[in-house]
Protein backbone atom coordinates (compact mmCIF):
# COMPACT_ATOMS: atom_id res chain seq x y z
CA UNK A 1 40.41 21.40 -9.28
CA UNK A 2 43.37 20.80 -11.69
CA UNK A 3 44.86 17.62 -12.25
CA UNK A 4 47.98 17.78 -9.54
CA UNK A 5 45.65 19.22 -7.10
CA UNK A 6 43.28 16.05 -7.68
CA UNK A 7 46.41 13.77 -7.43
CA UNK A 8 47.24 15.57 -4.04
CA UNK A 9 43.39 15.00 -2.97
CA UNK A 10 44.12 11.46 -2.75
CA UNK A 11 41.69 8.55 -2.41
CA UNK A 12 38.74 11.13 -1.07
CA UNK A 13 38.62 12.63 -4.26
CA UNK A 14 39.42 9.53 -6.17
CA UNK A 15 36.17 7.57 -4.70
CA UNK A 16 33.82 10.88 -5.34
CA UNK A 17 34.25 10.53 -9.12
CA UNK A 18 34.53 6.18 -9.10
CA UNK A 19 31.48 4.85 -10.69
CA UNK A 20 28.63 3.48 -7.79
CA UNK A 21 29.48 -0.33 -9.01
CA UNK A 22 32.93 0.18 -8.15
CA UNK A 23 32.22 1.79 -4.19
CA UNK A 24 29.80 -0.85 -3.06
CA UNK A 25 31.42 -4.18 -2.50
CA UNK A 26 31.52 -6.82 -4.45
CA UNK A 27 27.92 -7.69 -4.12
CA UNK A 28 27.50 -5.16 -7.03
CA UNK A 29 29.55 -6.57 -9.29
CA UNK A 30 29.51 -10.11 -9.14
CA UNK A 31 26.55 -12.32 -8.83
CA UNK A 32 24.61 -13.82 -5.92
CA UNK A 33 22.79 -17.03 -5.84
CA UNK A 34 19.47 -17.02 -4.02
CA UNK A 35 20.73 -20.21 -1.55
CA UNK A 36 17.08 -20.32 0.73
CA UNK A 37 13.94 -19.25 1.43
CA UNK A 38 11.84 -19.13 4.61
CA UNK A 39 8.67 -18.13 5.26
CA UNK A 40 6.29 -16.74 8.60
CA UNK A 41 3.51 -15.07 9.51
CA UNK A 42 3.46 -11.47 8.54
CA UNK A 43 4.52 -8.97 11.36
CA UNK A 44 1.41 -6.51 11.96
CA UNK A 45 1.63 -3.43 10.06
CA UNK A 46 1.40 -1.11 13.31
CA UNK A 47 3.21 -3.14 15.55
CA UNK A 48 1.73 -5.30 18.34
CA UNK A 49 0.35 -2.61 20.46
CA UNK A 50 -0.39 -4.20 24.00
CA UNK A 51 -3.07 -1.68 25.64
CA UNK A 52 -6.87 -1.67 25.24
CA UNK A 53 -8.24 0.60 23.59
CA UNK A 54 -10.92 3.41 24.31
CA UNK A 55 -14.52 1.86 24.70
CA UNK A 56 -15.83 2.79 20.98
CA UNK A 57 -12.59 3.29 19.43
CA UNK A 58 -12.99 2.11 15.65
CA UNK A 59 -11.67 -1.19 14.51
CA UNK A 60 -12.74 -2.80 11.30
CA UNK A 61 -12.67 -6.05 12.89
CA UNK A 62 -15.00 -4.79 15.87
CA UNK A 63 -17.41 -2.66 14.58
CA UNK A 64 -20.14 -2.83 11.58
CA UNK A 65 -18.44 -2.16 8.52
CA UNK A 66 -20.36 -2.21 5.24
CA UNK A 67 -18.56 -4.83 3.24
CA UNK A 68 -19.80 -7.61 0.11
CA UNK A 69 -21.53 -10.02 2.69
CA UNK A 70 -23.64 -7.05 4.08
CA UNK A 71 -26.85 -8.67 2.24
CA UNK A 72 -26.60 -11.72 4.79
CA UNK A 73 -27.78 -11.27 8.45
CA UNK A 74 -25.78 -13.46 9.75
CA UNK A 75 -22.50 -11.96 8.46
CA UNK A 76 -23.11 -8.44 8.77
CA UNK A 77 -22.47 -7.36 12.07
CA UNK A 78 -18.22 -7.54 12.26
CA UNK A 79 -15.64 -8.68 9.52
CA UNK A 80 -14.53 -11.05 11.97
CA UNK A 81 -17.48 -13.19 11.63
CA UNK A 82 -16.37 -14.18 8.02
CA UNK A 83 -12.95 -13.57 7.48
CA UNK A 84 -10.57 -16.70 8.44
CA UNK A 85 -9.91 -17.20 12.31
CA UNK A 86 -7.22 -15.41 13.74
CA UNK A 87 -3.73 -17.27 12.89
CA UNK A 88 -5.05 -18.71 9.60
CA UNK A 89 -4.69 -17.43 6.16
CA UNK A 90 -2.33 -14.43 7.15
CA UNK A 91 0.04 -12.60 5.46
CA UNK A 92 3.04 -14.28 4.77
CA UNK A 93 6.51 -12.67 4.92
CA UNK A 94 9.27 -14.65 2.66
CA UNK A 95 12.68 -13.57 3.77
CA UNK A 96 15.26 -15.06 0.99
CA UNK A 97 18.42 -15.90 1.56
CA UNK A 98 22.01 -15.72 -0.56
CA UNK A 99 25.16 -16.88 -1.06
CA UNK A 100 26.91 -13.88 0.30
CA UNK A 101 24.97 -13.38 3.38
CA UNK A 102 22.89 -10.71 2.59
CA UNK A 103 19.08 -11.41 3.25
CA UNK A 104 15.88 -9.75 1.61
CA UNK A 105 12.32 -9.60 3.63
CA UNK A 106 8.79 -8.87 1.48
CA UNK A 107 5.47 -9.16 2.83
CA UNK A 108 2.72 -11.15 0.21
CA UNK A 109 -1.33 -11.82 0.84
CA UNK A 110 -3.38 -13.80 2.37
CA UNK A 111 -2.16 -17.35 1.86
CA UNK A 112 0.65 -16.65 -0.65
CA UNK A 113 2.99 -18.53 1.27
CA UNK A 114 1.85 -22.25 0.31
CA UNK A 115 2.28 -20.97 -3.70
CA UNK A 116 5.92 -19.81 -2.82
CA UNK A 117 6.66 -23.30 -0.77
CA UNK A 118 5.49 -25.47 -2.68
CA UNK A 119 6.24 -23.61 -6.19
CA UNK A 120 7.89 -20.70 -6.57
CA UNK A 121 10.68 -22.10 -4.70
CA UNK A 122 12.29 -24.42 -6.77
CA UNK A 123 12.09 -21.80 -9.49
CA UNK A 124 14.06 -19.46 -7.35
CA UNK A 125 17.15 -21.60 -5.89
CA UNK A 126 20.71 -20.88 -7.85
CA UNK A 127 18.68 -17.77 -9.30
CA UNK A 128 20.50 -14.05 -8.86
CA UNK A 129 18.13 -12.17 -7.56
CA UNK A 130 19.28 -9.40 -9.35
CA UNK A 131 17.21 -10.97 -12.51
CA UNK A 132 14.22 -9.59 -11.33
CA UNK A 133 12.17 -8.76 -14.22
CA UNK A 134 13.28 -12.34 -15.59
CA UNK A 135 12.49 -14.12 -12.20
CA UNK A 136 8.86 -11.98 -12.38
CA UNK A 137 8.22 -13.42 -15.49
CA UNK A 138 9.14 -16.92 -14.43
CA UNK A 139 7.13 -16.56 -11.48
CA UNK A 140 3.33 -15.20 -13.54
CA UNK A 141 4.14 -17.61 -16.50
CA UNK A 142 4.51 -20.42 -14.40
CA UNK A 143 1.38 -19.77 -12.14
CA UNK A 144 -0.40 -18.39 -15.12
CA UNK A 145 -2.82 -21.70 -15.15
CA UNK A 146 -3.91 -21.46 -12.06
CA UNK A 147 -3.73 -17.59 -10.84
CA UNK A 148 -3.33 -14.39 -12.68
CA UNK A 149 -5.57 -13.03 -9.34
CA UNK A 150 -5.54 -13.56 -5.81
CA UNK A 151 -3.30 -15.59 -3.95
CA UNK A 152 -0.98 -16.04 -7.21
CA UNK A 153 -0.11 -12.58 -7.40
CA UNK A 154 -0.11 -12.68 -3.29
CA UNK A 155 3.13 -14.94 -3.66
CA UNK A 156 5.12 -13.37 -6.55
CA UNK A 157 5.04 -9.92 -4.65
CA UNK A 158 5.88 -11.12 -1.43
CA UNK A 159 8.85 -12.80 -3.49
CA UNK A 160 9.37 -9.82 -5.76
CA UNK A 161 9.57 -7.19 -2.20
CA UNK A 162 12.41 -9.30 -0.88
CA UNK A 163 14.11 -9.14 -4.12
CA UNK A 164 14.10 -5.89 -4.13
CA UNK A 165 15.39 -5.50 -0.56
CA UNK A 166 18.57 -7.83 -1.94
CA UNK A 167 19.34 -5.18 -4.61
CA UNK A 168 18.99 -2.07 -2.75
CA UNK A 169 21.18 -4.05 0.19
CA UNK A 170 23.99 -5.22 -2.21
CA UNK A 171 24.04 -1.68 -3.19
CA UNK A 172 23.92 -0.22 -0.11
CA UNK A 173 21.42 1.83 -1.41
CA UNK A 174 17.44 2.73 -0.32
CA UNK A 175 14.95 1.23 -2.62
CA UNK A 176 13.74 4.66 -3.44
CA UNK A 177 16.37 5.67 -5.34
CA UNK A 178 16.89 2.50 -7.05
CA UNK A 179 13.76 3.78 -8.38
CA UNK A 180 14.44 7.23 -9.36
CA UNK A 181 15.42 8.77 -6.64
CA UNK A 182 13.11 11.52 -4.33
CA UNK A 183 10.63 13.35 -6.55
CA UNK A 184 9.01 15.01 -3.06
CA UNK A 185 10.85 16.12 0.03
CA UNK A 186 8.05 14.51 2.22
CA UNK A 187 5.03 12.67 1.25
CA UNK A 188 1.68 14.13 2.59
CA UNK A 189 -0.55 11.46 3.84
CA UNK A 190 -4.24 10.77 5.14
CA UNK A 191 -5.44 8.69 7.61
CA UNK A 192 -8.25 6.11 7.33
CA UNK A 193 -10.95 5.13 10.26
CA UNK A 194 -13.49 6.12 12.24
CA UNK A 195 -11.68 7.74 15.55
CA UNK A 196 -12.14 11.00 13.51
CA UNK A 197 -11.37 13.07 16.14
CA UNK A 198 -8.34 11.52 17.08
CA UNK A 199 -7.02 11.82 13.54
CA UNK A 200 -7.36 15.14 13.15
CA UNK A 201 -6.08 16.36 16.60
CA UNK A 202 -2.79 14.42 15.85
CA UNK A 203 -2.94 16.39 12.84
CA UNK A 204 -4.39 14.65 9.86
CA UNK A 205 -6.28 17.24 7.35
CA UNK A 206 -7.08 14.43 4.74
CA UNK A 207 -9.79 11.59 6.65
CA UNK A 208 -11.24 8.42 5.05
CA UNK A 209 -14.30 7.12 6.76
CA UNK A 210 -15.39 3.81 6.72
CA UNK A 211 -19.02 3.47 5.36
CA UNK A 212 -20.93 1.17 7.92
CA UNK A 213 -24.08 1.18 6.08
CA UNK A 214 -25.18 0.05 2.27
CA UNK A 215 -27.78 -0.96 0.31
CA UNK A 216 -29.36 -3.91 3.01
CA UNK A 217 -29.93 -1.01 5.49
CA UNK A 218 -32.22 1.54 3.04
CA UNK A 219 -32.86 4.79 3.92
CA UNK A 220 -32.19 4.72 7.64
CA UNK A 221 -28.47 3.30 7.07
CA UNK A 222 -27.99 6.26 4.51
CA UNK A 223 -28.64 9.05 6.40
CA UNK A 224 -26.00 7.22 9.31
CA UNK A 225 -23.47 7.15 6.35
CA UNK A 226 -24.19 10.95 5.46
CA UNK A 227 -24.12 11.49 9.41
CA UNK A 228 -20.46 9.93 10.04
CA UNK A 229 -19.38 12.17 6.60
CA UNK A 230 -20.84 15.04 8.36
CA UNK A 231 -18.62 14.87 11.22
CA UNK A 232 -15.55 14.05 9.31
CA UNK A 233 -16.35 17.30 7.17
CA UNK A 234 -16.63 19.42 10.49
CA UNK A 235 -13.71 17.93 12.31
CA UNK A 236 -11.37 18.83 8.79
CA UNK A 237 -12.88 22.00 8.34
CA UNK A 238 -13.75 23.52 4.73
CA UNK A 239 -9.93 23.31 3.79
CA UNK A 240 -9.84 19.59 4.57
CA UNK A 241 -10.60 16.52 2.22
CA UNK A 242 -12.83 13.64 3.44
CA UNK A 243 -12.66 10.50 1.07
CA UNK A 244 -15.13 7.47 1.78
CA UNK A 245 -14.59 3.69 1.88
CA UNK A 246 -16.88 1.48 0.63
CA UNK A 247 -15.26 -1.57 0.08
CA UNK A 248 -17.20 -3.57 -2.12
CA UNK A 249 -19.95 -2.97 -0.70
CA UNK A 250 -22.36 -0.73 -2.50
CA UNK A 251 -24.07 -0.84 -6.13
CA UNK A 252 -24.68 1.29 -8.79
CA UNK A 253 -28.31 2.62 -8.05
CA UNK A 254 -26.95 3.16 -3.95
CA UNK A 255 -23.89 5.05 -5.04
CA UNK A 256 -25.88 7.20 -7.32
CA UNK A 257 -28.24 8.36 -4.56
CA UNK A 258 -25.29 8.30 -1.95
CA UNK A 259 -23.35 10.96 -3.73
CA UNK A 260 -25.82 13.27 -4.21
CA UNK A 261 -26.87 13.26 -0.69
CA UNK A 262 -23.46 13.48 0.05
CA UNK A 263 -23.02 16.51 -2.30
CA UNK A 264 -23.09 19.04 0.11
CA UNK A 265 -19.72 17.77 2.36
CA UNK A 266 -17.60 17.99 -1.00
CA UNK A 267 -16.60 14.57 -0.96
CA UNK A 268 -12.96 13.99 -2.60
CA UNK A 269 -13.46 10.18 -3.57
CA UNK A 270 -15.54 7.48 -3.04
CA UNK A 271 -13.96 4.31 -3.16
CA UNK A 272 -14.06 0.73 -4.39
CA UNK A 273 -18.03 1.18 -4.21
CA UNK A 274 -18.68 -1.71 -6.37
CA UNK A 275 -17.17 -5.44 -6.39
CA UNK A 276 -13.55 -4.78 -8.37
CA UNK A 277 -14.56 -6.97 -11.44
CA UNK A 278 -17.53 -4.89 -12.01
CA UNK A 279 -15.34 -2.75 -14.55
CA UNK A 280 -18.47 -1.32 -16.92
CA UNK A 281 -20.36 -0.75 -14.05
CA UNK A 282 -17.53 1.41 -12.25
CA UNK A 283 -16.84 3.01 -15.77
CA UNK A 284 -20.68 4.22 -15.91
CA UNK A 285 -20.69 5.85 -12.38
CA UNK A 286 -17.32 7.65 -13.22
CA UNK A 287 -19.21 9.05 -16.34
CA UNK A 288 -22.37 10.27 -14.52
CA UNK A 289 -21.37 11.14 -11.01
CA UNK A 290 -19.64 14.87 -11.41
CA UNK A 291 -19.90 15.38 -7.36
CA UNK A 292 -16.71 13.18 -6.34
CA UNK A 293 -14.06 11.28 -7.59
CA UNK A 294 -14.41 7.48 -8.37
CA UNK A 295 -11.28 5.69 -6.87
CA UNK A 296 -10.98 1.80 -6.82
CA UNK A 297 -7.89 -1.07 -7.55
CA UNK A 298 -7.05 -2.15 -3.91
CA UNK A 299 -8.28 -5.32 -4.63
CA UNK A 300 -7.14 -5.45 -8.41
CA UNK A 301 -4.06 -7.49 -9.28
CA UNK A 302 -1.16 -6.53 -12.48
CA UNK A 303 -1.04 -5.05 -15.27
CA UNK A 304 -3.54 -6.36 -16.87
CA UNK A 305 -6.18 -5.84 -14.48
CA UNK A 306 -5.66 -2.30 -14.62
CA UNK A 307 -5.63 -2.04 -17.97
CA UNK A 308 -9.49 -3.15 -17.76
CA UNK A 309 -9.92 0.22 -15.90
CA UNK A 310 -8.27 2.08 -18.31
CA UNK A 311 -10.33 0.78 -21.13
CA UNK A 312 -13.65 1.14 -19.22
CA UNK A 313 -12.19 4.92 -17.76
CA UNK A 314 -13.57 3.21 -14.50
CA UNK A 315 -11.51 5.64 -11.88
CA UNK A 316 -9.87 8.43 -11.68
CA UNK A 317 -7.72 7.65 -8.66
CA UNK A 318 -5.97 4.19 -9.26
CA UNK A 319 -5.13 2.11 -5.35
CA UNK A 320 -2.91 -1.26 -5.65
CA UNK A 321 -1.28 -2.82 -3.01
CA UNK A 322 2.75 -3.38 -3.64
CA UNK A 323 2.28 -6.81 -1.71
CA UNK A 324 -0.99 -8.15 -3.52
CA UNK A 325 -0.67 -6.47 -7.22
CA UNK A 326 2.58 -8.20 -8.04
CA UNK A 327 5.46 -6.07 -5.98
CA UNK A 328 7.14 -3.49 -7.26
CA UNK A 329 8.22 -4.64 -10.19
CA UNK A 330 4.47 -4.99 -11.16
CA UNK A 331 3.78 -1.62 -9.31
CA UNK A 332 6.07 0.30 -11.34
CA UNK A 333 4.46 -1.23 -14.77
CA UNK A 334 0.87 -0.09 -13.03
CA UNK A 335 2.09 3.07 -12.22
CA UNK A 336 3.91 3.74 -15.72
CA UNK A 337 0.32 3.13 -17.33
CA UNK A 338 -1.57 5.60 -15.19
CA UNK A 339 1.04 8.28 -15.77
CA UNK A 340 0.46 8.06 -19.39
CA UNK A 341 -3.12 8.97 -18.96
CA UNK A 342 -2.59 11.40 -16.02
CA UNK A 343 -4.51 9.27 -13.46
CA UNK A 344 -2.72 9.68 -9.82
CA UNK A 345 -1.94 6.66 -8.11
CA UNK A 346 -2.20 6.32 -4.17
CA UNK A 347 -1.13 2.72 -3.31
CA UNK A 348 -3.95 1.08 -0.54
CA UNK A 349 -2.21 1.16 2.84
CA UNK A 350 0.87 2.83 1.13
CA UNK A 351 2.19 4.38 4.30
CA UNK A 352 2.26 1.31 6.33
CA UNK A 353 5.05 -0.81 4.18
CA UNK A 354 8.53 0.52 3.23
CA UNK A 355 7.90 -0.78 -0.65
CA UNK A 356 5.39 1.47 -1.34
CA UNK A 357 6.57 3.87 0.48
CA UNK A 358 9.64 3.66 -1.75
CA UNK A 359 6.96 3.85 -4.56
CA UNK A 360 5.08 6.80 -3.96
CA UNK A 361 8.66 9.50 -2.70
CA UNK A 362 9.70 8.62 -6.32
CA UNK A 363 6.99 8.73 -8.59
CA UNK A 364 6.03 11.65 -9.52
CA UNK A 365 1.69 10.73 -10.13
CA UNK A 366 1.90 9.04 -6.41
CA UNK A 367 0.89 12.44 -4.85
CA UNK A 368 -0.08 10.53 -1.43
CA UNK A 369 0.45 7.95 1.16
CA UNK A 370 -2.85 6.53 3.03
CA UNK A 371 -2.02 5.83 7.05
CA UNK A 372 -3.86 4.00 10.21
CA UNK A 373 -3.20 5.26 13.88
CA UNK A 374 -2.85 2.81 16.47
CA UNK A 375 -6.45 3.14 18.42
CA UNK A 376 -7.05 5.58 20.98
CA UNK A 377 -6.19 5.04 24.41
CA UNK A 378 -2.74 4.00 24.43
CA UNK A 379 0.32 5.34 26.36
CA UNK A 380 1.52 8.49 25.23
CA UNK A 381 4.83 6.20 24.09
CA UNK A 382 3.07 4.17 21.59
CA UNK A 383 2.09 7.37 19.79
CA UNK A 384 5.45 8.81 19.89
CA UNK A 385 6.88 5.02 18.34
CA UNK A 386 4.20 5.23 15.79
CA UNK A 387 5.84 8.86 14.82
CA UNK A 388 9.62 7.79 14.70
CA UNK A 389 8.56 4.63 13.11
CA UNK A 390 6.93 6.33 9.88
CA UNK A 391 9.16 9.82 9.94
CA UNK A 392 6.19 11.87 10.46
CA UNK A 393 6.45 15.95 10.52
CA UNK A 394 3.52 18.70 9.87
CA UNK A 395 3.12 21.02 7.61
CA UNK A 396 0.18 22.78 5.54
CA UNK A 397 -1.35 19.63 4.25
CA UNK A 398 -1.60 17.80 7.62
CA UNK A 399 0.74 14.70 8.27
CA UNK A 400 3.60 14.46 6.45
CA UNK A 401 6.08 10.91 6.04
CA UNK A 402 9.74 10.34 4.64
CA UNK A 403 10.93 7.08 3.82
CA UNK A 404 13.88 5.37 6.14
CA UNK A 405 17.37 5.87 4.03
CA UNK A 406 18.50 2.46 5.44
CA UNK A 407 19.86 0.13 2.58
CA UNK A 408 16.95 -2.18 0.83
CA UNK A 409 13.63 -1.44 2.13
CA UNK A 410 14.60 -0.48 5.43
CA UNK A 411 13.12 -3.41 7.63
CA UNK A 412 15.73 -3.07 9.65
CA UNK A 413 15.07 0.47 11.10
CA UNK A 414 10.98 0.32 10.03
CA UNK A 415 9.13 -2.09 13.08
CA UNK A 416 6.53 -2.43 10.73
């Protein structure tokens, strides 16, 4: 096109070669103020599904999971029986509010919403929340003498989320590309729990099984754990992966004799077998065990806990959670380490929250997004919400998910 036919193009062309800043409204180009914050219980992750499900349908809540209390009777039979009641302790979403209207939502951990009242919040007021690498740094600095783990790191991400949502909404872009745009047309996903045959009839090739068994229940409880891998191998077929969950729950001597007797299924990870601080002990399975991959970090938090994998080589597949590890401003620094070493990193529950979602479509080592299914024996609508709700299509590797091109994180078109 030649300059008088651009002149003649008018204002269409004009705005196709005026810089991004200059499109968006003001937002973009002057500041905000962060003006409030308010805080409430986390919305569930699959939506409040109101049916019951199939007698036997898997639940990690309802059924014997192997898990850190294992060793004590009295604890072993549900999760329920020690995690806090129902209503108490919960996620926490933060939604923070600005001086031009526009409001972000994150999602933190398990009580991060006390440290955000009665702390963060006075650090965040008159703030732009367009500092975000400044107001992250405020935030660990300033809870660095009593946190760095747990609940600490709970709060700043469910902070640092909603921060994020403010950008990509003053922009009036999607997160994801705020990020570096799509590096995959669709991301391929897995599905975790124990419904296997549910999973894989809605599609899934990729399963994660829940161990129920570890070392407390010997032999016997073993050969139940190589049983449920058996079926999970059968039901995705030789072309199929099958990872395992073992939350915490195993030790070294028990995973060594639990991957070679699961040698035969061809295994593609076992995961977070030991308790996450034991960083030498993960780094000597990883060494020996040439069956399976090690995989662990869902309950590691920053930076700086990851870097203790690195220096121990304690995984090969690296599994932080956007809204416990320090949001995605934390994510990305995670993520930049393990590219630099070529480790792949698939975000715990990635599929499930629009931030890490975000994460994984554009970053390149993020070659998967882990799912859950709403239990079996619902209305034939709940499945087809479930679909909408996460984009899903089909393809060769199974169940495929796009992220929502919504402004921000996309809370407003993801019921999640």
């Amino acid at each position: 096109m030649d300059r008088r036919s651009f002149l003649k193009a008018g204002p269409v062309a004009a705005a196709a070669l005026t810089p991004l800043s200059a499109q968006t409204p003001d937002f973009g180009r002057s500041k905000l103020k962060i003006t409030g914050i308010q805080l409430k219980t986390a919305r569930n992750r699959l939506g409040d599904w109101k049916f019951k499900p199939a007698p036997g349908a898997w639940s990690t809540q309802d059924v014997e999971v192997a898990s850190p209390m294992s060793i004590y009777p009295k604890y072993k039979a549900t999760r329920s029986l020690f995690n806090p009641d129902a209503g108490r302790l919960e996620d926490f979403e933060v939604q923070i509010e600005t001086d031009k209207g526009i409001t972000g939502i994150g999602v933190g951990g398990r009580a991060g919403d006390l440290i955000v009242k009665e702390h963060l919040s006075k650090l965040l007021i008159g703030e732009d929340p367009f500092d975000v690498e400044r107001l992250w740094d405020v935030m660990w600095r300033s809870t660095m003498s009593y946190g760095r783990k747990g609940i600490t790191n709970n709060a700043i991400s469910g902070v640092d989320l909603a921060l994020w949502d403010i950008i990509g909404k003053a922009l009036q872009m999607p997160v994801y590309k705020l990020l570096g745009g799509q590096t995959k047309d669709r991301i391929p996903c897995y599905c975790t729990g124990n419904d296997i045959e549910q999973h894989v009839e809605f599609g899934f090739k990729r399963i994660k099984v829940a161990m129920p068994h570890g070392p407390a229940d010997g032999l016997a409880g073993m050969k139940k754990n190589e049983a449920l891998v058996m079926a999970a191998r059968k039901a995705a077929g030789p072309e199929g992966d099958v990872m395992c969950d073992c939350w915490m729950s195993w030790n070294e001597h028990y995973t060594m004799d639990m991957a070679q007797m699961l040698e035969p299924h061809r295994v593609y990870w076992l995961e977070e077998v030991l308790q996450p601080h034991d960083y030498a002990g993960f780094g000597r399975l990883r060494k020996s065990i040439r069956s399976t991959r090690i995989a662990t970090g869902e309950h590691e938090y920053g930076r700086y806990g990851f870097r203790d994998l690195l220096e121990h080589e304690a995984a090969e597949v690296w599994q932080p959670d956007a809204r416990w590890c320090g949001g995605l401003t934390e994510l990305r620094k995670i993520g930049a380490l393990a590219a630099a070493y070529d480790i792949p990193v698939i975000p715990h529950a990635g599929g499930l929250s629009p931030e890490t979602v975000a994460f994984t479509v554009s970053t390149v080592n993020a070659p998967w997004c882990e799912l859950f299914m709403p239990p079996p024996g619902g209305p034939k609508d709940v499945y087809k919400m479930y679909e909408d709700t996460f984009r899903i299509t089909r393809g060769p590797e199974g169940i495929y998910m796009q992220p929502h091109d919504a402004p921000g994180l996309g809370w407003d078109v993801a019921a999640l």
